[in-house]
N, C-alpha and C. Protein backbone atom coordinates (compact mmCIF):
# COMPACT_ATOMS: atom_id res chain seq x y z
N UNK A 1 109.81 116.94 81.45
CA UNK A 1 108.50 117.58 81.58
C UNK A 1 107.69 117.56 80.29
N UNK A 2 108.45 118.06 78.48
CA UNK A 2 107.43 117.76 77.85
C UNK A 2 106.95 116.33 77.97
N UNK A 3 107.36 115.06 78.03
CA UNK A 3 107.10 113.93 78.01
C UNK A 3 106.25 113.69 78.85
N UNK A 4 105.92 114.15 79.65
CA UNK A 4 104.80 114.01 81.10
C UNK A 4 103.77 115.37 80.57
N UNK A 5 103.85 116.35 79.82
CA UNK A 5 102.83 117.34 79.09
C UNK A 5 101.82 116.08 78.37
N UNK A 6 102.86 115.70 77.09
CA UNK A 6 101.93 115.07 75.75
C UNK A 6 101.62 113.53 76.43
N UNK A 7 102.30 113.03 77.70
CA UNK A 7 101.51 111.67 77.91
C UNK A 7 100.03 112.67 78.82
N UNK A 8 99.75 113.21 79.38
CA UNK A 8 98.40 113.77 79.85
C UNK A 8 97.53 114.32 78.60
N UNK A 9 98.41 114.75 77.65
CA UNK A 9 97.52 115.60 76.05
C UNK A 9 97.24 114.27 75.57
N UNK A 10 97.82 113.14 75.21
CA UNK A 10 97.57 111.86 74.46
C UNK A 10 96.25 111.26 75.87
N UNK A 11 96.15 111.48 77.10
CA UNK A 11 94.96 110.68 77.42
C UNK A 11 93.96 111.23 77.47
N UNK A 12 93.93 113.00 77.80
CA UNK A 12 93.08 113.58 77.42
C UNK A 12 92.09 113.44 75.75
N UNK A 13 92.93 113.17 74.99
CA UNK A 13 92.57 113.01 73.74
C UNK A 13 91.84 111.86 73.30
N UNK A 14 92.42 110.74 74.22
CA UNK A 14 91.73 109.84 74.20
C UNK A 14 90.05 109.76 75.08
N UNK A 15 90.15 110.44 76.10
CA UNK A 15 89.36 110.21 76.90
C UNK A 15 87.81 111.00 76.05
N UNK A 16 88.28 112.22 75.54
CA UNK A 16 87.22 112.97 74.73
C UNK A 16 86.58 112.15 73.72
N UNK A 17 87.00 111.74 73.15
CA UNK A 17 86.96 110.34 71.94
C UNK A 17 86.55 109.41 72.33
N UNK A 18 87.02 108.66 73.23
CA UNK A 18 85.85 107.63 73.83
C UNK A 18 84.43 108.35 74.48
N UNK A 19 85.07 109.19 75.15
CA UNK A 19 83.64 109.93 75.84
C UNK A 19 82.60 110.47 74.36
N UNK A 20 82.60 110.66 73.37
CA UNK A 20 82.33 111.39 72.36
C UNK A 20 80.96 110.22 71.66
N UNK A 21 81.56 108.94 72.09
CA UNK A 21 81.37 107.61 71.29
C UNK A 21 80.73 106.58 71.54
N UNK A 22 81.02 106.43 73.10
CA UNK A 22 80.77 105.54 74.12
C UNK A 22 79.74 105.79 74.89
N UNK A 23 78.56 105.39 74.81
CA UNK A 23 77.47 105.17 75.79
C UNK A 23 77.86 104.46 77.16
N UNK A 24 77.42 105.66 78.33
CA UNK A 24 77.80 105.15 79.21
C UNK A 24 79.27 104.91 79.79
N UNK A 25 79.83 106.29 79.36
CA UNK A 25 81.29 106.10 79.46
C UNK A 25 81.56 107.67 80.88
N UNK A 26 82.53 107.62 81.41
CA UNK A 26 82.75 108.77 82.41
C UNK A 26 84.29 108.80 82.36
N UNK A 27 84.68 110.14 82.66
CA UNK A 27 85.98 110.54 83.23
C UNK A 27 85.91 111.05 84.41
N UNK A 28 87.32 110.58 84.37
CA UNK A 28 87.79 110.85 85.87
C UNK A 28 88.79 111.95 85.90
N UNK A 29 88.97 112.99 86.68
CA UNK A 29 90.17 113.88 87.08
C UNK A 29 90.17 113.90 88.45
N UNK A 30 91.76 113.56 88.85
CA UNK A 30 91.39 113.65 90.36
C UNK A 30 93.21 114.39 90.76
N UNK A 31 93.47 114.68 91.56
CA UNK A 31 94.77 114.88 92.14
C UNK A 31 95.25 114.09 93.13
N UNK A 32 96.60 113.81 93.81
CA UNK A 32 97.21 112.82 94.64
C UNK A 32 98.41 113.12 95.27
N UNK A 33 98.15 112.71 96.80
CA UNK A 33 98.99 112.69 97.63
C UNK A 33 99.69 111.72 97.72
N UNK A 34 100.98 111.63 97.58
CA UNK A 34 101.93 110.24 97.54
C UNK A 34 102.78 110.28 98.33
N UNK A 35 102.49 108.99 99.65
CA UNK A 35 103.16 109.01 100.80
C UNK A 35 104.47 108.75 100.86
N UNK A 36 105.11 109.28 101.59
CA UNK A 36 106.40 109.00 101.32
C UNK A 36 106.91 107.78 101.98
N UNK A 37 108.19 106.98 100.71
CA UNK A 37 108.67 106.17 101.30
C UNK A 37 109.66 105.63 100.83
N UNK A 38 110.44 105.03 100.38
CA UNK A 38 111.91 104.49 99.94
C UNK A 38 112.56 103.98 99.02
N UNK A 39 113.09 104.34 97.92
CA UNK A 39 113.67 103.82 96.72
C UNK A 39 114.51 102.83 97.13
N UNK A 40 115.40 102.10 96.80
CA UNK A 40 116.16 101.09 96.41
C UNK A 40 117.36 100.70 95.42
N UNK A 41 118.31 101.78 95.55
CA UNK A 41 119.24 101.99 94.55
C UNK A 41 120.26 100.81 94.81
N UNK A 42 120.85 99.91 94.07
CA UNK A 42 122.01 99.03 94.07
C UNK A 42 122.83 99.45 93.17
N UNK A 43 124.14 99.55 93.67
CA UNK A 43 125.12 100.45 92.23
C UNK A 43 126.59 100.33 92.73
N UNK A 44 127.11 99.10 92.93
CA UNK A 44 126.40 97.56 92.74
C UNK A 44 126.03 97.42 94.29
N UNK A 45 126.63 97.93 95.25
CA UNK A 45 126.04 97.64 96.58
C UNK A 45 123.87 98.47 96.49
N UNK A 46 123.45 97.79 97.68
CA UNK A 46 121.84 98.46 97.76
C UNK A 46 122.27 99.54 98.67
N UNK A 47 121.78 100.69 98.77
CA UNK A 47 120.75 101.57 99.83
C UNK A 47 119.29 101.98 99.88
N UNK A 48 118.65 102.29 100.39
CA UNK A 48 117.50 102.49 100.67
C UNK A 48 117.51 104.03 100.69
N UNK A 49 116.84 104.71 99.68
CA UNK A 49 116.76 106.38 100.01
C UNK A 49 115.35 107.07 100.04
N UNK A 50 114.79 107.77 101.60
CA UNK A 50 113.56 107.89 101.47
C UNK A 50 112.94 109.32 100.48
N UNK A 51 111.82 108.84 100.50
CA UNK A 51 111.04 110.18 99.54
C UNK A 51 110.41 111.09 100.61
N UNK A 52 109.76 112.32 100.11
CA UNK A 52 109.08 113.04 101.05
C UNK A 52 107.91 112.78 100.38
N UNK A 53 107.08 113.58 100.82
CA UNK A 53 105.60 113.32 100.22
C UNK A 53 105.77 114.35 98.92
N UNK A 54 104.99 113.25 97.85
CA UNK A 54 105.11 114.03 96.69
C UNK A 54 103.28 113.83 96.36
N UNK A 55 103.36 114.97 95.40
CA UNK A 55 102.04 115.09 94.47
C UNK A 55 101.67 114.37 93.22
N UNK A 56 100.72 114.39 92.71
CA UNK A 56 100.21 114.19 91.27
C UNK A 56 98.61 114.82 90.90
N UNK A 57 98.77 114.23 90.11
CA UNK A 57 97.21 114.61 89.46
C UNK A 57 97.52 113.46 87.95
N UNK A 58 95.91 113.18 87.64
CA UNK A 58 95.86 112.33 86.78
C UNK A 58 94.07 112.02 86.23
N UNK A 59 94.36 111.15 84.94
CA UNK A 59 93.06 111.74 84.20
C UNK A 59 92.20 110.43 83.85
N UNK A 60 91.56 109.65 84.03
CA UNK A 60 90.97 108.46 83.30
C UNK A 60 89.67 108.21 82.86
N UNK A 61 89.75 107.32 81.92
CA UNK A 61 88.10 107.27 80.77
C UNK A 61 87.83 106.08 80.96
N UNK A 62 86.80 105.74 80.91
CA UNK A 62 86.32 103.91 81.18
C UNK A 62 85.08 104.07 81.35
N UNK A 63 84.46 103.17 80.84
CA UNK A 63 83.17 102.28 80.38
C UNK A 63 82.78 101.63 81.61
N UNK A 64 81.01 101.70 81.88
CA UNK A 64 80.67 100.86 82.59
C UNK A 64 79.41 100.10 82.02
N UNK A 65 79.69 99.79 80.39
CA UNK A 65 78.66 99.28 80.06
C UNK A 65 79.34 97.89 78.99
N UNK A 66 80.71 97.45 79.13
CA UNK A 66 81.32 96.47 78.65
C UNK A 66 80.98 95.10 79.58
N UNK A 67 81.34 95.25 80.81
CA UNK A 67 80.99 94.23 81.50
C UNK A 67 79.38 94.58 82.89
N UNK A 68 78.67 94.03 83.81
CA UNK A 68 77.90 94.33 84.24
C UNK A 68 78.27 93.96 85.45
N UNK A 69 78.57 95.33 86.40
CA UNK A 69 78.88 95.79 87.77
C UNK A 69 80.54 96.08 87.94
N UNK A 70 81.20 95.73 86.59
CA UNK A 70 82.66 96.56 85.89
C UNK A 70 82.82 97.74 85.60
N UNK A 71 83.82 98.61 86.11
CA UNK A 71 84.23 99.51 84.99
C UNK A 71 85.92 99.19 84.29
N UNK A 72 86.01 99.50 82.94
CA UNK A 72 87.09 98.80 82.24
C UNK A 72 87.57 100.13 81.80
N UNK A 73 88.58 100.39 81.74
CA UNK A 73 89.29 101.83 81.23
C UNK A 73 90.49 102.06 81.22
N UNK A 74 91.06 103.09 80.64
CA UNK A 74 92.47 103.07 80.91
C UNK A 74 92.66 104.74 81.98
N UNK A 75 94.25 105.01 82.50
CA UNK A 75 94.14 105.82 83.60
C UNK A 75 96.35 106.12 83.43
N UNK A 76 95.81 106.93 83.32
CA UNK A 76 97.19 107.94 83.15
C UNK A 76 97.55 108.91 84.66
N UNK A 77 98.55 108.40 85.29
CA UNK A 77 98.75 109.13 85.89
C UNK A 77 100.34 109.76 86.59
N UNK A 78 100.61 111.36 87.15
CA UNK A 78 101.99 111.58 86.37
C UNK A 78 101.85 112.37 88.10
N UNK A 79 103.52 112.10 89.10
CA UNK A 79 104.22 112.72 90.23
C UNK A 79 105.24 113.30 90.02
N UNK A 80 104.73 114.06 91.19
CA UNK A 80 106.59 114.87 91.07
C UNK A 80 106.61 114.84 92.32
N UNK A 81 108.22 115.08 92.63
CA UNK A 81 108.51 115.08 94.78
C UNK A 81 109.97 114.71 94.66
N UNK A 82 110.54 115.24 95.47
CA UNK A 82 111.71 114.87 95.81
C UNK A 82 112.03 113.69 96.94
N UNK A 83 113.32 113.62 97.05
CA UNK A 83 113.59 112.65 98.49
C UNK A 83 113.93 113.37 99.75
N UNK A 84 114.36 112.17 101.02
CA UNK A 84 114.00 113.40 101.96
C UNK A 84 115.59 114.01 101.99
N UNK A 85 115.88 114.68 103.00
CA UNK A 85 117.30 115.52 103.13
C UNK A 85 118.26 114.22 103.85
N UNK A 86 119.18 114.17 103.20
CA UNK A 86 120.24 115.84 102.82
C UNK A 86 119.91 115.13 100.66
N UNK A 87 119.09 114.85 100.61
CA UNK A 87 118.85 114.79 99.06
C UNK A 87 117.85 115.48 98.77
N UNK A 88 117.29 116.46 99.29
CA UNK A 88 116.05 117.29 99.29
C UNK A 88 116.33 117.84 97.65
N UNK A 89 117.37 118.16 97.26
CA UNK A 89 117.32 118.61 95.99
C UNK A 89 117.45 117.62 94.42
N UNK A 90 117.41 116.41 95.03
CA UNK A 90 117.05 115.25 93.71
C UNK A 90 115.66 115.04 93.71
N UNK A 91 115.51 114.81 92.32
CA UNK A 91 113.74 114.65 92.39
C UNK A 91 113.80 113.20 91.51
N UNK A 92 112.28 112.62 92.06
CA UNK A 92 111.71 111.41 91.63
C UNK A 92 110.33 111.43 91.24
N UNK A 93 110.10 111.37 89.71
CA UNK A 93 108.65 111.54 89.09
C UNK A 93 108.77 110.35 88.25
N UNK A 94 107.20 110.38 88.46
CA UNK A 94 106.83 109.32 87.55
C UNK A 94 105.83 109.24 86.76
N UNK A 95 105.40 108.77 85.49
CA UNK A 95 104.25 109.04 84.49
C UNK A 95 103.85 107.05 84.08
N UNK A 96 102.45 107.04 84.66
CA UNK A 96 102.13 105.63 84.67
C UNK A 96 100.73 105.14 83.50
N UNK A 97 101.05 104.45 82.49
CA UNK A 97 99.83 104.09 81.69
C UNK A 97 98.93 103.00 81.91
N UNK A 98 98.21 102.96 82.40
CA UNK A 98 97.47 101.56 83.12
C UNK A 98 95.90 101.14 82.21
N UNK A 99 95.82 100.03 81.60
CA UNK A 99 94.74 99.43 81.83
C UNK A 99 93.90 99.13 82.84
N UNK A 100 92.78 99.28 83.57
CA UNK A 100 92.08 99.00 84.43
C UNK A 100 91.08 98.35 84.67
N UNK A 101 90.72 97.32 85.38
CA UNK A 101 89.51 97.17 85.72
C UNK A 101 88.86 96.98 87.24
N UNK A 102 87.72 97.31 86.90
CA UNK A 102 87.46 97.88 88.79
C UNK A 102 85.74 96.92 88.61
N UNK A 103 85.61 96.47 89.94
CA UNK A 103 84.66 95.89 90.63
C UNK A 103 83.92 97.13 91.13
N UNK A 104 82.32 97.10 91.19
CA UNK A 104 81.65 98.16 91.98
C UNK A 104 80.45 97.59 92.90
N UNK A 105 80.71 97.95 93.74
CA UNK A 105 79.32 97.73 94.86
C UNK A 105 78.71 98.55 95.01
N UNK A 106 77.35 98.78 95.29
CA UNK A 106 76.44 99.73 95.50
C UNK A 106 76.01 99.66 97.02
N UNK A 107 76.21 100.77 97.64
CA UNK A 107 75.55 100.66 98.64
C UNK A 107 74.53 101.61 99.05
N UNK A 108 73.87 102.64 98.23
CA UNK A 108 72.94 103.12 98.09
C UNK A 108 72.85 103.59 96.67
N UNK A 109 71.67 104.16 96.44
CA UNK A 109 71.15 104.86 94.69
C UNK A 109 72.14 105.82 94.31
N UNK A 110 72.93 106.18 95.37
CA UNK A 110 74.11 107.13 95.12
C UNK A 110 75.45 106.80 95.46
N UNK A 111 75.49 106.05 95.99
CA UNK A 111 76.69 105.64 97.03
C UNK A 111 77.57 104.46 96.62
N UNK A 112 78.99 104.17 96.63
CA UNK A 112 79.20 102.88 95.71
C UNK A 112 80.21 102.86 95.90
N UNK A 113 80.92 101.77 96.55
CA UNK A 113 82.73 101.50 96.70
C UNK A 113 82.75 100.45 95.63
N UNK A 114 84.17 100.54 95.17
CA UNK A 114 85.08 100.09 94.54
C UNK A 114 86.53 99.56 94.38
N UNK A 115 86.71 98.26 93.99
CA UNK A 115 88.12 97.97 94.20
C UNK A 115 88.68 97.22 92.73
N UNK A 116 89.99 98.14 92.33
CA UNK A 116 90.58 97.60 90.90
C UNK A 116 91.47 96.98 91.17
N UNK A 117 92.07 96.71 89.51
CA UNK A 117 93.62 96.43 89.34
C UNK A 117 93.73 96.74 88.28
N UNK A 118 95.36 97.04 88.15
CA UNK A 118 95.46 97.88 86.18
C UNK A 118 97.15 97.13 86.36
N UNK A 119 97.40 96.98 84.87
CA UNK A 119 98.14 96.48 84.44
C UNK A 119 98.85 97.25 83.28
N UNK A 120 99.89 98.22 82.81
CA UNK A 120 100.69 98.68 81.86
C UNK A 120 102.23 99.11 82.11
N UNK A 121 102.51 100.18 81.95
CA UNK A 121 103.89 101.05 82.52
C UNK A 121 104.05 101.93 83.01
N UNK A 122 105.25 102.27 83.90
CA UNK A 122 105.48 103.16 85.03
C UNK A 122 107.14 103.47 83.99
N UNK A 123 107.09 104.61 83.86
CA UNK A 123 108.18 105.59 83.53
C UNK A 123 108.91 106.57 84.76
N UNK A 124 109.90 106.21 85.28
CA UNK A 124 110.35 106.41 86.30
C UNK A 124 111.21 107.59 86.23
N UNK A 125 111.65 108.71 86.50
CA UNK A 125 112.66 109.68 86.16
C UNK A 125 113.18 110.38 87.44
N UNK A 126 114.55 109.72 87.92
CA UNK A 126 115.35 110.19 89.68
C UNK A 126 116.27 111.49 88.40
N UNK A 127 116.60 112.39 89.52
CA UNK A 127 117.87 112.94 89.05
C UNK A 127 118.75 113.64 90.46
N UNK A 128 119.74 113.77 90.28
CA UNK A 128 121.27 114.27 91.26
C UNK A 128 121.91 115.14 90.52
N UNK A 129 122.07 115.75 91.37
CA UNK A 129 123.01 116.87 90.92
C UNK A 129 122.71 117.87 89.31
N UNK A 130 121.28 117.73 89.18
CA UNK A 130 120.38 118.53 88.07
C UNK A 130 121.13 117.75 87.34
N UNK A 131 120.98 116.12 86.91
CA UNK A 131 121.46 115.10 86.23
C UNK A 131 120.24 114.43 85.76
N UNK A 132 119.68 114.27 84.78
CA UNK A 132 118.02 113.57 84.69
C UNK A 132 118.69 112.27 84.18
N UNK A 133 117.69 110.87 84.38
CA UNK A 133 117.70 109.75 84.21
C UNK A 133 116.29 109.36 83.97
N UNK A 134 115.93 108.87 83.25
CA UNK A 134 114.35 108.31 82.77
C UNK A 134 114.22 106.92 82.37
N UNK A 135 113.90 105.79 83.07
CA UNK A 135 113.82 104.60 82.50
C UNK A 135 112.52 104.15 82.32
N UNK A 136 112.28 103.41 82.45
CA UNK A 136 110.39 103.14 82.31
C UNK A 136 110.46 100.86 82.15
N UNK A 137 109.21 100.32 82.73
CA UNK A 137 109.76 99.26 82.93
C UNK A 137 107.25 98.99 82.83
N UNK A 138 107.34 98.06 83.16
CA UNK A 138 105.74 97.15 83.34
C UNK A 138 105.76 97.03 84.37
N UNK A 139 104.46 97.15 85.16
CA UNK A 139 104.15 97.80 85.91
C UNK A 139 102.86 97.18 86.44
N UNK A 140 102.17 97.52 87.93
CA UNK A 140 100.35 96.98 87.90
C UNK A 140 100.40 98.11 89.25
N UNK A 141 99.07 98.07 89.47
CA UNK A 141 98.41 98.73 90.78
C UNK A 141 97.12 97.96 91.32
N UNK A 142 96.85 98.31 92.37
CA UNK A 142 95.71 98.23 92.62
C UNK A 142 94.97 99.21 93.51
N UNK A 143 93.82 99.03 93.87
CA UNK A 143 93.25 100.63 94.12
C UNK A 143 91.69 99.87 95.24
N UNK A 144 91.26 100.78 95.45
CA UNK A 144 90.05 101.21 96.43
C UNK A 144 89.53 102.11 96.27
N UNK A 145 87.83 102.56 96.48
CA UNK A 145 87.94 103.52 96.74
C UNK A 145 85.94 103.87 96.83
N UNK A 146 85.51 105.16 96.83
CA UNK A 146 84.32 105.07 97.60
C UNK A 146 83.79 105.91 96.59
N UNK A 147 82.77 106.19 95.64
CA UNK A 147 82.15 107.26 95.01
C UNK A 147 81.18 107.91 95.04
N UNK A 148 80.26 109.07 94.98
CA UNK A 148 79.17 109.85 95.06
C UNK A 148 78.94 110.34 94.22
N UNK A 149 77.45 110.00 93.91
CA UNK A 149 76.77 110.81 92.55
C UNK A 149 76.22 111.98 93.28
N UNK A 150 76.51 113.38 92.33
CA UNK A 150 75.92 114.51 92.59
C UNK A 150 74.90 114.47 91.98
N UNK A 151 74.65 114.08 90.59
CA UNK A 151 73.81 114.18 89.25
C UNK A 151 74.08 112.96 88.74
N UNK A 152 73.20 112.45 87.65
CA UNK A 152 73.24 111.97 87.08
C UNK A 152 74.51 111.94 85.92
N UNK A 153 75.04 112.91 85.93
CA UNK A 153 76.09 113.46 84.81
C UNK A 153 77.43 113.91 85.72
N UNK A 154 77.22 113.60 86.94
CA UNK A 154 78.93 114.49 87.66
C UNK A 154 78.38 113.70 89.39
N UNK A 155 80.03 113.39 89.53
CA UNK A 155 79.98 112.76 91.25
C UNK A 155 81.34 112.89 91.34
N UNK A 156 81.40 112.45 92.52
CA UNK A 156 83.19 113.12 93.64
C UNK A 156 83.79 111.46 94.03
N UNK A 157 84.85 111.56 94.15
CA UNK A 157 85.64 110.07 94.31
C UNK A 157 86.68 110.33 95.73
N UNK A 158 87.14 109.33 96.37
CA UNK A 158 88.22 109.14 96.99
C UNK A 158 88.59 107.78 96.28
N UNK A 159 90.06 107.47 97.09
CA UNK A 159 90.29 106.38 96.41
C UNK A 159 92.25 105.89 97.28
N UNK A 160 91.97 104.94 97.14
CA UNK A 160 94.07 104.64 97.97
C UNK A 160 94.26 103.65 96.30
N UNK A 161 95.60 104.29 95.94
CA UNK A 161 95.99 103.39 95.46
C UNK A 161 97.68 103.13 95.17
N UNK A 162 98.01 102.14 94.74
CA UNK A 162 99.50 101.40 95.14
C UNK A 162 99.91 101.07 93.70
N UNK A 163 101.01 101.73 93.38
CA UNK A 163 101.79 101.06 92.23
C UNK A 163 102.92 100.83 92.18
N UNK A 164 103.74 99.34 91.69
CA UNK A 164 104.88 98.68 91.47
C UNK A 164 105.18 98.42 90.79
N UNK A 165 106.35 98.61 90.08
CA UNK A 165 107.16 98.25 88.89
C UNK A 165 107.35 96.76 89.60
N UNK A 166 107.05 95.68 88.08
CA UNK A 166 107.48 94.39 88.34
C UNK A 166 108.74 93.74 88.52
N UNK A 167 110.06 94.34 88.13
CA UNK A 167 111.22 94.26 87.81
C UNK A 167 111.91 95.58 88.44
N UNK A 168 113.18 95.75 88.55
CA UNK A 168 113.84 96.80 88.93
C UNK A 168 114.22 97.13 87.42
N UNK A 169 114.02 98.80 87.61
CA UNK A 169 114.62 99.34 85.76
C UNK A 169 116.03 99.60 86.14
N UNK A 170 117.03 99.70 84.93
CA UNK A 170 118.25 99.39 84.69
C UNK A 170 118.79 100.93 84.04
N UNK A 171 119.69 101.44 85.35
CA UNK A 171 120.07 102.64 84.40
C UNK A 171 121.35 103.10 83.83
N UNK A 172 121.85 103.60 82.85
CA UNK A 172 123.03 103.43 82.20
C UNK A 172 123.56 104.60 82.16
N UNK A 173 123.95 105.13 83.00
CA UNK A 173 123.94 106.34 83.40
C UNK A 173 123.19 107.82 82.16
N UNK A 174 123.21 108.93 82.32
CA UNK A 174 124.22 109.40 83.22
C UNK A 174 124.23 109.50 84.78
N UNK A 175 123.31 109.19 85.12
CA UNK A 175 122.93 109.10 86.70
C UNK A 175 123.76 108.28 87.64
N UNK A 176 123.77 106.86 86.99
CA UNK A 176 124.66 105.87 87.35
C UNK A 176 125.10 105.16 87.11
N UNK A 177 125.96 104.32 87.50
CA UNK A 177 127.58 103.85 87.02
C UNK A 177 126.35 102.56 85.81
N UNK A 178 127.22 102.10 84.98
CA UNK A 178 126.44 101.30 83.89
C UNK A 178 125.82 99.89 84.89
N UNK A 179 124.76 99.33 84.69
CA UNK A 179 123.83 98.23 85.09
C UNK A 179 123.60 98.41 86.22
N UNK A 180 123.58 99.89 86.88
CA UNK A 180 122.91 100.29 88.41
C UNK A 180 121.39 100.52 88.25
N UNK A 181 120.63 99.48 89.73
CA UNK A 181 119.51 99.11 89.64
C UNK A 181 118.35 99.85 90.33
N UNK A 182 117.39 100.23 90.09
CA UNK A 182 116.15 100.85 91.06
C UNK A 182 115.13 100.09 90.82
N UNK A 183 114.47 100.04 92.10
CA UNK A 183 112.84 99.43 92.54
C UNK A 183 112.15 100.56 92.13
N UNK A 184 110.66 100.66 92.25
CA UNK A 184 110.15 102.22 92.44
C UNK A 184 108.83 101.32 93.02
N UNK A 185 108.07 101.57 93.94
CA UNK A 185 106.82 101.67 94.70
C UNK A 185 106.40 102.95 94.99
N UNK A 186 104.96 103.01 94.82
CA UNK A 186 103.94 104.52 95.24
C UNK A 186 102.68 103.95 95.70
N UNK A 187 102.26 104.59 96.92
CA UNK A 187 101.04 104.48 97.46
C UNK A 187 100.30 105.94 98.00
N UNK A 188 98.99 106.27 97.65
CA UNK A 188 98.63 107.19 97.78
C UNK A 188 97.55 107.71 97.68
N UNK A 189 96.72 108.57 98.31
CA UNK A 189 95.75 108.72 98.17
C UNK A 189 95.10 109.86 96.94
N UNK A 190 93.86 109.69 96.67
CA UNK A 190 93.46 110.84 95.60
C UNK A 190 92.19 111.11 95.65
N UNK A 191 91.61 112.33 95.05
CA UNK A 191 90.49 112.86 95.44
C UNK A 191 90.60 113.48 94.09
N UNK A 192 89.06 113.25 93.64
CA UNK A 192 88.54 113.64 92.28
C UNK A 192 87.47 113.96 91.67
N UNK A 193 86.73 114.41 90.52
CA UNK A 193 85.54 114.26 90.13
C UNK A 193 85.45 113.12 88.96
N UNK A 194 84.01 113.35 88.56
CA UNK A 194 84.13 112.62 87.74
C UNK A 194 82.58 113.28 86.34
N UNK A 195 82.97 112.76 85.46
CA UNK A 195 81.67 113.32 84.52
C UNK A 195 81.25 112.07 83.22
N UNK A 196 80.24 112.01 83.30
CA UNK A 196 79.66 110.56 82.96
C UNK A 196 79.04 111.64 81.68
N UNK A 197 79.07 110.33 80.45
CA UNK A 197 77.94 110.86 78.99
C UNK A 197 77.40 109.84 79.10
């Protein structure tokens, strides 16, 4: 948990600082529903173990005056949730650092969908039996999503988006037996504001 505190304090920090600097720059805060669906443990045989629906919330800063009809930014975002029963009491969180860049369409003076892709790391952390394991591996997403200006200075977001570790991370116990393997996939929806300087 501190490690998932100071990665949200390190983007917050960042985001103020660019926002501080940057003409034409906005943040994002939004929260997230993450559908549930199935890890991939091999150790050395595979099973498949499902998730329940877990939460997040997450924070991002980006420019829409680097490229023209781009926004370029980076986007921090951190879950928690368990799996479903009879593992209801292991949990699976994750804290993801992404570069981004997003395409925007306008479809009215206020109105404007959007579709990205971001590219950095996904820090993965399962635990059993109040046993923590934390690996972290590279990572991408991609995203959708629809926005509304209230003001000139503040508007509301939806958005679906999907993230995959490129590789399975490698864990050495204590969780599990030495070179036992996990996938991690998340898809999910989020709802947010946003505040433009």
């Amino acid at each position: 948990m501190p490690r998932l505190i100071l990665s949200l304090s390190l983007a917050g920090g960042l985001a103020t600082g660019f926002a501080a600097h940057a003409e034409g720059t906005f943040v994002e805060l939004y929260g997230s529903s993450i559908l549930p669906d199935a890890v991939q443990f091999c150790d050395p045989g595979c099973s498949d173990y499902d998730t329940d629906r877990r939460t997040g919330y997450g924070v991002g800063v980006y420019s829409s005056r680097l490229l023209a009809g781009f926004d370029v930014g980076l986007d921090v975002m951190v879950t928690d949730g368990t799996y479903s029963p009879p593992y209801e009491n292991d949990v699976i969180a994750s804290t993801s650092v992404m570069a981004v860049i997003r395409r925007n369409f306008a479809l009215t003076p206020k109105l404007e969908v959007f579709v990205g892709l971001g590219l950095g790391a996904i820090a993965v952390e399962n635990s059993s039996s109040g046993v923590f394991d934390t690996q972290s591996g590279a990572g991408g997403q991609i995203e959708g999503g629809v926005r509304f200006s209230l003001s000139d200075s503040m508007g509301i977001f939806a958005s679906y988006k999907q993230q995959r570790l490129f590789s399975n991370v490698v864990y050495d116990g204590p969780l599990l037996a030495d070179d036992a393997q996990a996938d991690y996939h998340a898809e999910g929806l989020n709802l947010g504001v946003l505040f433009r300087f």
